[in-house]
Every structure is written in C-alpha cells, then in structure tokens.
C-alpha atoms as a PDB file:
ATOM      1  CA  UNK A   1     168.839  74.072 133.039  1.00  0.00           C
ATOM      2  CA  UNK A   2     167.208  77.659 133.612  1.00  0.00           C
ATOM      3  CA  UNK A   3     167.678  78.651 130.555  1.00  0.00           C
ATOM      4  CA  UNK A   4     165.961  75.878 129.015  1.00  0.00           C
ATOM      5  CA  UNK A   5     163.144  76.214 131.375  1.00  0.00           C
ATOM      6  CA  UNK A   6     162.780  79.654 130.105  1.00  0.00           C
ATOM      7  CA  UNK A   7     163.578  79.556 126.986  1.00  0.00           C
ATOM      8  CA  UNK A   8     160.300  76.698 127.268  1.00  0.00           C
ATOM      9  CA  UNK A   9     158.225  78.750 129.146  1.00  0.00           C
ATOM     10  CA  UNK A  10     158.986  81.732 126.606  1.00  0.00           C
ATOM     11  CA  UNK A  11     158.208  79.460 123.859  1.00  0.00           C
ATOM     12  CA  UNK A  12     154.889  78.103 125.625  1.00  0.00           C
ATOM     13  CA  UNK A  13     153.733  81.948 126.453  1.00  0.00           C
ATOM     14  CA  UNK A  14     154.419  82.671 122.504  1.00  0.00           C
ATOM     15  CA  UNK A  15     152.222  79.738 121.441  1.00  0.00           C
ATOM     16  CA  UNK A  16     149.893  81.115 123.268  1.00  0.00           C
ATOM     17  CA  UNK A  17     149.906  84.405 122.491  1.00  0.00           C
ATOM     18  CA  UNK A  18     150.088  83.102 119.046  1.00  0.00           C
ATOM     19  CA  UNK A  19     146.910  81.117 119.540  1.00  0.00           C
ATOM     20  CA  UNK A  20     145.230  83.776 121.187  1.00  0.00           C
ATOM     21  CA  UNK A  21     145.439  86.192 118.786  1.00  0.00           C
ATOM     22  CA  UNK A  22     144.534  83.472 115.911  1.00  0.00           C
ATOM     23  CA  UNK A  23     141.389  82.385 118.023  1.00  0.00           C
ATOM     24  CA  UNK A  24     140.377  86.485 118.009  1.00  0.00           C
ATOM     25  CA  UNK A  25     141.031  86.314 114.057  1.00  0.00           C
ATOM     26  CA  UNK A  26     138.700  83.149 113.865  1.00  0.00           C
ATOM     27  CA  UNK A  27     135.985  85.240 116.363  1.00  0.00           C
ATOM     28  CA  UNK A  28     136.068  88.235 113.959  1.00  0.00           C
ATOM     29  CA  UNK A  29     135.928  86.298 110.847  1.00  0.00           C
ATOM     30  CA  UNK A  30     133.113  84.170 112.312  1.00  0.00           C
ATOM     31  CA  UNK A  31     131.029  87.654 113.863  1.00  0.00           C
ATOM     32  CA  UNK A  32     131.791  89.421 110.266  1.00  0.00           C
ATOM     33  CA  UNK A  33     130.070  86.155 109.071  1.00  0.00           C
ATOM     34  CA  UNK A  34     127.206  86.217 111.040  1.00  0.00           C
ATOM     35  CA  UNK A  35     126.827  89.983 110.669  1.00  0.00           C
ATOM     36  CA  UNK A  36     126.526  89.407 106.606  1.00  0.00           C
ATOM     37  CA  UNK A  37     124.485  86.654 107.614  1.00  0.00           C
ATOM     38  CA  UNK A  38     122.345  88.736 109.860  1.00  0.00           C
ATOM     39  CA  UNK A  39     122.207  91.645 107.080  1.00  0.00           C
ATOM     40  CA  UNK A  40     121.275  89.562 104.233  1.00  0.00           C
ATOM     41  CA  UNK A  41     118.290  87.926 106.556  1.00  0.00           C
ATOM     42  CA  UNK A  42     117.303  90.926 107.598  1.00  0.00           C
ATOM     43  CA  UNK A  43     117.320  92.230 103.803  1.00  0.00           C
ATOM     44  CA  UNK A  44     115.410  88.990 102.926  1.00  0.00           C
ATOM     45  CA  UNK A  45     113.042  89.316 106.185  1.00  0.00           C
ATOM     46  CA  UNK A  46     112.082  92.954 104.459  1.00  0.00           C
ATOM     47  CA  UNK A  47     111.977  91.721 100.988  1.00  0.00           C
ATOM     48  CA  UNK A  48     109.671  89.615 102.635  1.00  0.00           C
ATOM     49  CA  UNK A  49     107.622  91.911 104.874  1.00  0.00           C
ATOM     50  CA  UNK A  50     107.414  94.682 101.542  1.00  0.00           C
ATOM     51  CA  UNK A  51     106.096  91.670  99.780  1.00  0.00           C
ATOM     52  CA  UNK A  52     102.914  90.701 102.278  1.00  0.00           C
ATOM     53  CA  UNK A  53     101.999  94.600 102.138  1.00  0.00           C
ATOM     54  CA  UNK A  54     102.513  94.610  98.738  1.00  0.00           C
ATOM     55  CA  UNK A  55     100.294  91.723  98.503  1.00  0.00           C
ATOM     56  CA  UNK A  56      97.464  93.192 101.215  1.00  0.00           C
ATOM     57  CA  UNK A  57      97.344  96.606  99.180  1.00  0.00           C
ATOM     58  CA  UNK A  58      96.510  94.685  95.814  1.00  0.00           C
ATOM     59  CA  UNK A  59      93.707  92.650  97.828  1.00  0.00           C
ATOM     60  CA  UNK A  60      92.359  95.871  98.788  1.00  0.00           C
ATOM     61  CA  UNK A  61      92.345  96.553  95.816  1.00  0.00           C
ATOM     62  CA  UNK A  62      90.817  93.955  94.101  1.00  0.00           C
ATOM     63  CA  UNK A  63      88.117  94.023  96.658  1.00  0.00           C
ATOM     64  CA  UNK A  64      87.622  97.770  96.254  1.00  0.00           C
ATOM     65  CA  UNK A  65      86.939  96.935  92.427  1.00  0.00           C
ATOM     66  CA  UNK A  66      85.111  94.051  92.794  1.00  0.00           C
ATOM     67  CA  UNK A  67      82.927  95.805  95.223  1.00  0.00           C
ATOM     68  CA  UNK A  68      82.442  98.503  92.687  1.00  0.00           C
ATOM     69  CA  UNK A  69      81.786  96.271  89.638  1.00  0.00           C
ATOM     70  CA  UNK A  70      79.057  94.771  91.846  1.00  0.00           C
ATOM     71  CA  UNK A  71      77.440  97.878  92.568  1.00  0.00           C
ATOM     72  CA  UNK A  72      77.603  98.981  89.080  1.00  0.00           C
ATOM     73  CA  UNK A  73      75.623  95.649  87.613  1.00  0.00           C
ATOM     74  CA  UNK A  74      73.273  96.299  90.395  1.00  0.00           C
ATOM     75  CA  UNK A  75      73.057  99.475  89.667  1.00  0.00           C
ATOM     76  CA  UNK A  76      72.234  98.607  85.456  1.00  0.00           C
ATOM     77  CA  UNK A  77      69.752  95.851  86.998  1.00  0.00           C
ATOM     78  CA  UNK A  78      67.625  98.711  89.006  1.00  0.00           C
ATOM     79  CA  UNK A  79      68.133 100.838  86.266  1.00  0.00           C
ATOM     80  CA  UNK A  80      66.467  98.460  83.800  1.00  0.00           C
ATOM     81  CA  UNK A  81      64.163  97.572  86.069  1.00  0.00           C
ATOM     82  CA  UNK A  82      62.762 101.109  86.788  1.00  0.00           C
ATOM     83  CA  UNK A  83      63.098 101.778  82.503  1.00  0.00           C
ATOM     84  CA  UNK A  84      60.803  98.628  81.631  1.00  0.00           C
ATOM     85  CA  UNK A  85      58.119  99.483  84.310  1.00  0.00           C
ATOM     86  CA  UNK A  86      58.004 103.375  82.590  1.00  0.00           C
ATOM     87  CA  UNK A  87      58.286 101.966  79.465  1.00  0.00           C
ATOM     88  CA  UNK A  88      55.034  99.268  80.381  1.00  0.00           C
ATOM     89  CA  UNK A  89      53.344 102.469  82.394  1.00  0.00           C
ATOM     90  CA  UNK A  90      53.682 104.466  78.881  1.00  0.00           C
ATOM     91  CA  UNK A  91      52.676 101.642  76.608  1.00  0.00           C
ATOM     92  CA  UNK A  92      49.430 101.328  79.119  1.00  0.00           C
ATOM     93  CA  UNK A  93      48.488 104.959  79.001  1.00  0.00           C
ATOM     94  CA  UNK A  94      48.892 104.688  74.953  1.00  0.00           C
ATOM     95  CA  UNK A  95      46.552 101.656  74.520  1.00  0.00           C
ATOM     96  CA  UNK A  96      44.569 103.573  76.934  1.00  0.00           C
ATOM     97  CA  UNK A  97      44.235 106.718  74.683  1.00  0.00           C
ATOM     98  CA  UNK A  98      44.024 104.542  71.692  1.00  0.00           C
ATOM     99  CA  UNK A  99      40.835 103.139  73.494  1.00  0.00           C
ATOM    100  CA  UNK A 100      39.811 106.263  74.399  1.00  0.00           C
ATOM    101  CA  UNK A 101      40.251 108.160  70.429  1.00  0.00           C
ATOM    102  CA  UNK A 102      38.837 105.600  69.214  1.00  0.00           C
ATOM    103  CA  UNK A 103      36.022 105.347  71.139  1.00  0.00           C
ATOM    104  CA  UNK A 104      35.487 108.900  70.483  1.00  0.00           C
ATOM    105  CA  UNK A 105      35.632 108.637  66.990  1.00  0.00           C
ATOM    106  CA  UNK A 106      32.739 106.029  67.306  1.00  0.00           C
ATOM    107  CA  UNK A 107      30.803 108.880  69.191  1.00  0.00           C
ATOM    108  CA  UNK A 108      31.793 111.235  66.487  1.00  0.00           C
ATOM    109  CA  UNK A 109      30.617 109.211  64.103  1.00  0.00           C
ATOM    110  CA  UNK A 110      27.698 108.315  65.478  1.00  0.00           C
ATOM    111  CA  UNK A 111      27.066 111.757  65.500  1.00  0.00           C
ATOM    112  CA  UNK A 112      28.102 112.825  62.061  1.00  0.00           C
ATOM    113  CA  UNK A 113      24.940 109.775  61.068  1.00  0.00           C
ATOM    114  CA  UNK A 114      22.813 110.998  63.745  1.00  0.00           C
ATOM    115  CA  UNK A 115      23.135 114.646  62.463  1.00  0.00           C
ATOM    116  CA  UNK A 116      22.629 113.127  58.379  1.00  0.00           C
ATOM    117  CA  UNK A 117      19.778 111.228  59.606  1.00  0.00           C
ATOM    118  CA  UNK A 118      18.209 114.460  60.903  1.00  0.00           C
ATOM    119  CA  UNK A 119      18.923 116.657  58.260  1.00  0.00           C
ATOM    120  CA  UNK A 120      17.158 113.899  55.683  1.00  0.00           C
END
C-alpha cells in the first residue's frame, strides 16, 4: 500500500513538473509573441511618427513657396505699377516739349515774317 501511495505521489509530482514546465513553454511562446507584437507596433508607431514629420516638413514647405510666389506677384504688381507711372511721367514731359517746340516754332516763325515784313 506504500508503494502505491508513492508510486501516486511520484506520478502526481511528475504531472506536475510536467505541467510546470509546459505552462513556462506556453509563457515564453506567449512573451516572444507579444515581444514581435510589441516590435512590429513599435516599427509601425515610427513608420507612423517619420510619416507626420515627413508630412510637417512638406507643409513647411509648401508654405515657404507659397509665401514666396506671393511676394513675387506682389512684387511684379509694384513693379508695374512704379513702370506705368514713369512711363505716364515721360509721356507728360514729351507732350510737354512737343507743346513747348512747337510753340517755339510759332515764335520762330513769327519772327522769320516779322523780319520779311521789315526787310520789304
């Protein structure tokens, strides 16, 4: 009878060693699962994270050029503006000394008939 008992405890300790070391196997299998789990996230959280900046840079980017284009077509606006007010300052002055030669061609011709008339 105390052999059996032993020989029953001796098979109960083995079944549990036995399940023991099974239930460590399952623990490692499930921790190397999470770990690949936790990797792969992680790889996926950075994917993600390279992605936002990614995304911010070419904002700043697109701002920085948009800012620029806007300058530029303000700048051709000015520019224009400043060319048509010399270009209406010039065409003034021209009419002006039009005005002016040819009112001074009257003269001269006045005086080239004044100067006949006297010498007749």
């Amino acid at each position: 009878m105390i052999y059996i008992q032993f020989v029953v405890e001796l098979l109960i300790l083995l079944l549990l060693l036995y399940l023991a070391r099974r239930v460590k196997n399952w623990a490692e299998i499930d921790d190397a699962r999470d770990k690949e789990y936790e990797t792969a996230k992680g790889k996926n959280l950075a994917t993600k994270e390279d992605i936002e900046g990614i995304t911010t840079q070419i904002e700043r980017v697109k701002s920085e050029i948009s800012f620029e284009s806007q300058q530029k077509k303000e700048f051709v606006v000015e520019r224009k503006k400043h060319l048509s007010s010399i270009f209406f300052i010039m065409l003034r002055r021209f009419n002006m000394l039009r005005l002016v030669c040819s009112f001074m061609g009257g003269i001269i011709m006045m005086q080239a008939n004044f100067t006949c008339l006297m010498m007749s």
